[in-house]
PDB file of N, CA and C in Angstrom:
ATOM      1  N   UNK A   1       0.839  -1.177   0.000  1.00  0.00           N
ATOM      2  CA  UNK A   1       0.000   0.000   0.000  1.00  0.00           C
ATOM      3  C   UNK A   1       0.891   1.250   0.000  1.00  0.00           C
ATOM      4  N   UNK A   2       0.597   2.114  -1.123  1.00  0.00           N
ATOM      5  CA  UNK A   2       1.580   3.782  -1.240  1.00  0.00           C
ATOM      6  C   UNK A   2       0.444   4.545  -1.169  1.00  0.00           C
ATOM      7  N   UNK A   3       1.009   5.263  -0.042  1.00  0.00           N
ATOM      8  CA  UNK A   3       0.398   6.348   0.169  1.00  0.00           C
ATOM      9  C   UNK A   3       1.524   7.969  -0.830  1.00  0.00           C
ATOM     10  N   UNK A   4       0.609   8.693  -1.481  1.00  0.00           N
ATOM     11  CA  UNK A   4       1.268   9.938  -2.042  1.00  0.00           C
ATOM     12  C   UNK A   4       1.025  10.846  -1.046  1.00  0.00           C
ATOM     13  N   UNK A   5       2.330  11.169  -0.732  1.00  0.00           N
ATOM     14  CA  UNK A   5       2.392  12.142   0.212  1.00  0.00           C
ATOM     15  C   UNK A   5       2.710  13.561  -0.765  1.00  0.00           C
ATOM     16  N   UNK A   6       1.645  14.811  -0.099  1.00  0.00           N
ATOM     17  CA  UNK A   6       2.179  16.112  -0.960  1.00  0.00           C
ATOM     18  C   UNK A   6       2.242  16.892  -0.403  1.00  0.00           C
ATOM     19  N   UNK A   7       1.741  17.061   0.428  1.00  0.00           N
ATOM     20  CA  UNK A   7       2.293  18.638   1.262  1.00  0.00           C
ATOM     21  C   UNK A   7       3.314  18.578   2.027  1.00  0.00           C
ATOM     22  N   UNK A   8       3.750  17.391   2.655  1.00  0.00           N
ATOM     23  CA  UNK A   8       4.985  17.804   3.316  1.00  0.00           C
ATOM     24  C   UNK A   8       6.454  18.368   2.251  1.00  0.00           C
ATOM     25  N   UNK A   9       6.201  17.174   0.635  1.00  0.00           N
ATOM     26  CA  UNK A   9       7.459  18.143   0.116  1.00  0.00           C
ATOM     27  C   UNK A   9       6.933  18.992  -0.531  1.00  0.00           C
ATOM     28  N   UNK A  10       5.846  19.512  -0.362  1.00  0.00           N
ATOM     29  CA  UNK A  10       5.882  21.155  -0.751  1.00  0.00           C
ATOM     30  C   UNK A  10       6.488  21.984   0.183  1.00  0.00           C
ATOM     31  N   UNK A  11       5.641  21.573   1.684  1.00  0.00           N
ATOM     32  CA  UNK A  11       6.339  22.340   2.665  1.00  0.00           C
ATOM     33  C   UNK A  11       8.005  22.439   2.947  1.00  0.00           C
ATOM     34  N   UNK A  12       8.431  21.267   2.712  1.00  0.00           N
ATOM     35  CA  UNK A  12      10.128  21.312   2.194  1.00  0.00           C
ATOM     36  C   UNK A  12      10.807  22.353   1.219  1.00  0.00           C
ATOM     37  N   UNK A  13      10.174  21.551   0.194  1.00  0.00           N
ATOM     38  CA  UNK A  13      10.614  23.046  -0.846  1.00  0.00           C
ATOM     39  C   UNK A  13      10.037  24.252  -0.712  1.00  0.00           C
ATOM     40  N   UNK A  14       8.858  24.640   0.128  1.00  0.00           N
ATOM     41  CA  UNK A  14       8.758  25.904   0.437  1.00  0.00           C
ATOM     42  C   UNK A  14      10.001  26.581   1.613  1.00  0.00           C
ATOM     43  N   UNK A  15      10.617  26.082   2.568  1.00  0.00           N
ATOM     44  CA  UNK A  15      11.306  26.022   3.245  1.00  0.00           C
ATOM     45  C   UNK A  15      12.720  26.173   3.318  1.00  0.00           C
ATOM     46  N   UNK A  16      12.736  25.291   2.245  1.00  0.00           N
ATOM     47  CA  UNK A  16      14.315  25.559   1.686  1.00  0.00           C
ATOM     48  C   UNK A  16      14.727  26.893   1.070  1.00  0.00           C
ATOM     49  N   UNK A  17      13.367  27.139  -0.801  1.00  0.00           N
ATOM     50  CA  UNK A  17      13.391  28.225  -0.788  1.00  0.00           C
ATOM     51  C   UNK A  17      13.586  29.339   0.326  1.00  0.00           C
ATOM     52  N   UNK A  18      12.668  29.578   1.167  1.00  0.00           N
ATOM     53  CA  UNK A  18      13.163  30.459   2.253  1.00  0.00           C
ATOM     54  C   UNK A  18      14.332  30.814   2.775  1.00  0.00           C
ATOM     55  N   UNK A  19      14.816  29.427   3.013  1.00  0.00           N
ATOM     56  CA  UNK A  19      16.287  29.554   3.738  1.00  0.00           C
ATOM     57  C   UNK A  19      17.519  30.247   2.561  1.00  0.00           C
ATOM     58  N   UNK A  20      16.984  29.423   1.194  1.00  0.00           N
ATOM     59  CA  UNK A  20      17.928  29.953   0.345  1.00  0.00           C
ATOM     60  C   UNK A  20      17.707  31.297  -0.143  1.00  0.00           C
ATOM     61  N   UNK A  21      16.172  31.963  -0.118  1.00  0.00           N
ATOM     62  CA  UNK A  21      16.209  33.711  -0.141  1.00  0.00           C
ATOM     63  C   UNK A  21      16.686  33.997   0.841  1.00  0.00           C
ATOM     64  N   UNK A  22      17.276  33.820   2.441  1.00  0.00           N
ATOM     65  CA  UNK A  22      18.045  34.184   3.254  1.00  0.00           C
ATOM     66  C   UNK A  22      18.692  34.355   3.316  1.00  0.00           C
ATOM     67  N   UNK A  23      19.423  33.575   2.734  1.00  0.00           N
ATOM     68  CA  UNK A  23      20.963  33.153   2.182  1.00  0.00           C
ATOM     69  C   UNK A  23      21.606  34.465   1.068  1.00  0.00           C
ATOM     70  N   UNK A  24      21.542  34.407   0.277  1.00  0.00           N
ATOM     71  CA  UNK A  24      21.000  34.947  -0.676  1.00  0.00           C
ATOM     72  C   UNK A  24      21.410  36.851  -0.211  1.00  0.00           C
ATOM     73  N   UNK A  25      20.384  37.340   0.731  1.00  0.00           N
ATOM     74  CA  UNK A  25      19.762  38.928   1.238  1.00  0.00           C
ATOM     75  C   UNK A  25      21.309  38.704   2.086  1.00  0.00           C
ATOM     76  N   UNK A  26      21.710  37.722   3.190  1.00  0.00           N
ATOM     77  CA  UNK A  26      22.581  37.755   3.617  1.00  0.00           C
ATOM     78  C   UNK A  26      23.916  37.654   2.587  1.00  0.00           C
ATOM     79  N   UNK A  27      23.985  37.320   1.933  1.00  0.00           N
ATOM     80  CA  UNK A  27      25.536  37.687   0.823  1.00  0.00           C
ATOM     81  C   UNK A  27      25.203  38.662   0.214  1.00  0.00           C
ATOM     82  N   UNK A  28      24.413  38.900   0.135  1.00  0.00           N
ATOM     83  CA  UNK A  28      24.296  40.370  -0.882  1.00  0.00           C
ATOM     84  C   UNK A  28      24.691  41.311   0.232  1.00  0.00           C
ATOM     85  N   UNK A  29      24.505  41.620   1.331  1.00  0.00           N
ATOM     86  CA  UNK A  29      24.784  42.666   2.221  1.00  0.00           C
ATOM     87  C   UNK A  29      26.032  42.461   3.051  1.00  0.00           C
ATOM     88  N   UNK A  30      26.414  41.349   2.942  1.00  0.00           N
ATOM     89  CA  UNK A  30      28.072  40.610   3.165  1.00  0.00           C
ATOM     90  C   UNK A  30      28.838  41.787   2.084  1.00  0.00           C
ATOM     91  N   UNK A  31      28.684  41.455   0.723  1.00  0.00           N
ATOM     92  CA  UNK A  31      29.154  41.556  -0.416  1.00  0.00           C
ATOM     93  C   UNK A  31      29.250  43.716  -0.094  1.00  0.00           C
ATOM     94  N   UNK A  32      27.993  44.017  -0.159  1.00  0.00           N
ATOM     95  CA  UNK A  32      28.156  45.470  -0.156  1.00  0.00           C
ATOM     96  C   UNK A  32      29.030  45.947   0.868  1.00  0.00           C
ATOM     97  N   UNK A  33      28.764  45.123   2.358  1.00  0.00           N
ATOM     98  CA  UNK A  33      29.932  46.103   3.263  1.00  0.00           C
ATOM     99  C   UNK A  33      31.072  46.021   2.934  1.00  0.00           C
ATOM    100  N   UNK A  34      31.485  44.482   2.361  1.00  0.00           N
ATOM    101  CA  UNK A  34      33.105  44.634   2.245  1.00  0.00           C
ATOM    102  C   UNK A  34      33.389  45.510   0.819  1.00  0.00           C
ATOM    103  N   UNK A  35      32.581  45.752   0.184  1.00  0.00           N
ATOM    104  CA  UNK A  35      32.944  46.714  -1.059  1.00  0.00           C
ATOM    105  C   UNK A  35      33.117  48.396   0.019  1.00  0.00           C
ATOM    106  N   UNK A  36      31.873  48.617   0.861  1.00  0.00           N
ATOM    107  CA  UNK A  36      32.004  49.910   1.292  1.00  0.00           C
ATOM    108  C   UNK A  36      33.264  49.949   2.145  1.00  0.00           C
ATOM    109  N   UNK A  37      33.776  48.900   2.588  1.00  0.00           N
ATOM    110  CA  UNK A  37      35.118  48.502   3.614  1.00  0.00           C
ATOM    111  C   UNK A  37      36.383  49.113   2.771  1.00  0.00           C
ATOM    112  N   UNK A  38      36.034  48.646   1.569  1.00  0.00           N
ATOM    113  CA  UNK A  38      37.086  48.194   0.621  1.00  0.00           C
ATOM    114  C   UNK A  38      37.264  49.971   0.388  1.00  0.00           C
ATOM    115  N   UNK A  39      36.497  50.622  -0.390  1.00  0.00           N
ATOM    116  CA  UNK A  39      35.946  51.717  -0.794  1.00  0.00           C
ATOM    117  C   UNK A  39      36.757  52.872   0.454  1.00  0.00           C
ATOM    118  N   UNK A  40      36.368  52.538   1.558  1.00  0.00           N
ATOM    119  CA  UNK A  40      36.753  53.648   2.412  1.00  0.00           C
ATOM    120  C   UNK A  40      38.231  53.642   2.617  1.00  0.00           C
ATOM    121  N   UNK A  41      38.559  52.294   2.373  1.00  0.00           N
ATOM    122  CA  UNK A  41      40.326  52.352   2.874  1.00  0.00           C
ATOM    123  C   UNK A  41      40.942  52.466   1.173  1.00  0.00           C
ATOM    124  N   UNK A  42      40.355  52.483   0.156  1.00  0.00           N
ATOM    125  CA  UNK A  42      41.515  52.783  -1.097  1.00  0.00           C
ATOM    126  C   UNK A  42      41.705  51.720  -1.605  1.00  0.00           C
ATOM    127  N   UNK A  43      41.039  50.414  -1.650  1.00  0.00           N
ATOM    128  CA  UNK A  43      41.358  49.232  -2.149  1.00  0.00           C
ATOM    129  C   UNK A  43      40.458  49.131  -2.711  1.00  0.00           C
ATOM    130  N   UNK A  44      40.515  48.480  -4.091  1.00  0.00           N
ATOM    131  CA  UNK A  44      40.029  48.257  -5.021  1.00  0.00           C
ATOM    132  C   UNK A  44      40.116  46.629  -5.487  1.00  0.00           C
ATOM    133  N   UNK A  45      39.428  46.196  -5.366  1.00  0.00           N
ATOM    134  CA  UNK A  45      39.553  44.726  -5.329  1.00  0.00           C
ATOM    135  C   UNK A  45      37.832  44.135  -6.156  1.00  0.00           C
ATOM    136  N   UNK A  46      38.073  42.786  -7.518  1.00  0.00           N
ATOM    137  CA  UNK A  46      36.838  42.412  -8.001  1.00  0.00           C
ATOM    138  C   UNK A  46      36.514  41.121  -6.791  1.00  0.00           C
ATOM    139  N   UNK A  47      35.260  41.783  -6.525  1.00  0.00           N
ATOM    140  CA  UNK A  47      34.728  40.476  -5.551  1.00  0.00           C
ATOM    141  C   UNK A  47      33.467  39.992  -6.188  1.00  0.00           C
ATOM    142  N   UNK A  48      33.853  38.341  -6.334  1.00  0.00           N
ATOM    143  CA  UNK A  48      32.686  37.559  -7.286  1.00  0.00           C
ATOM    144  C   UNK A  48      31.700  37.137  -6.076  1.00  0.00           C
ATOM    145  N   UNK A  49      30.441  36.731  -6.477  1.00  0.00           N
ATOM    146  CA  UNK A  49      29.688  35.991  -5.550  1.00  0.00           C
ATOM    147  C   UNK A  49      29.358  34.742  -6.159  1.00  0.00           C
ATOM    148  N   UNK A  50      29.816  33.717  -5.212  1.00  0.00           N
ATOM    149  CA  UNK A  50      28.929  32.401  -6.365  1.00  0.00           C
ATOM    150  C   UNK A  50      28.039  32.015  -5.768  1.00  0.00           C
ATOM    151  N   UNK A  51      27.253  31.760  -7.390  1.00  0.00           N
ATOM    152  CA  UNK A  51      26.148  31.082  -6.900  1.00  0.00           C
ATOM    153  C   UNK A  51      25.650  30.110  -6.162  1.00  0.00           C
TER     154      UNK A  51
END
């Protein structure tokens, strides 16, 4: 007997998404201070973000 289970991996992948738009807002604002870091002391440096 199979039971189809569906909302729990929706609720998963709703979840994850989340964590990974978190993720995400948090490197992006990682990324800007050390540019404004970078910026205030005279260093000029390319900083990549990976995906």
């Amino acid at each position: 007997m199979l039971k189809k289970i569906v909302s729990p991996s929706c609720n998963v992948c709703d979840s994850v998404e989340f964590i990974l738009r978190g993720a995400r807002k948090r490197r992006n604002m990682a990324i800007t201070s050390a540019k404004s870091i970078n910026a205030d002391a005279g260093i000029k440096t390319g900083l990549a973000a990976v995906k």
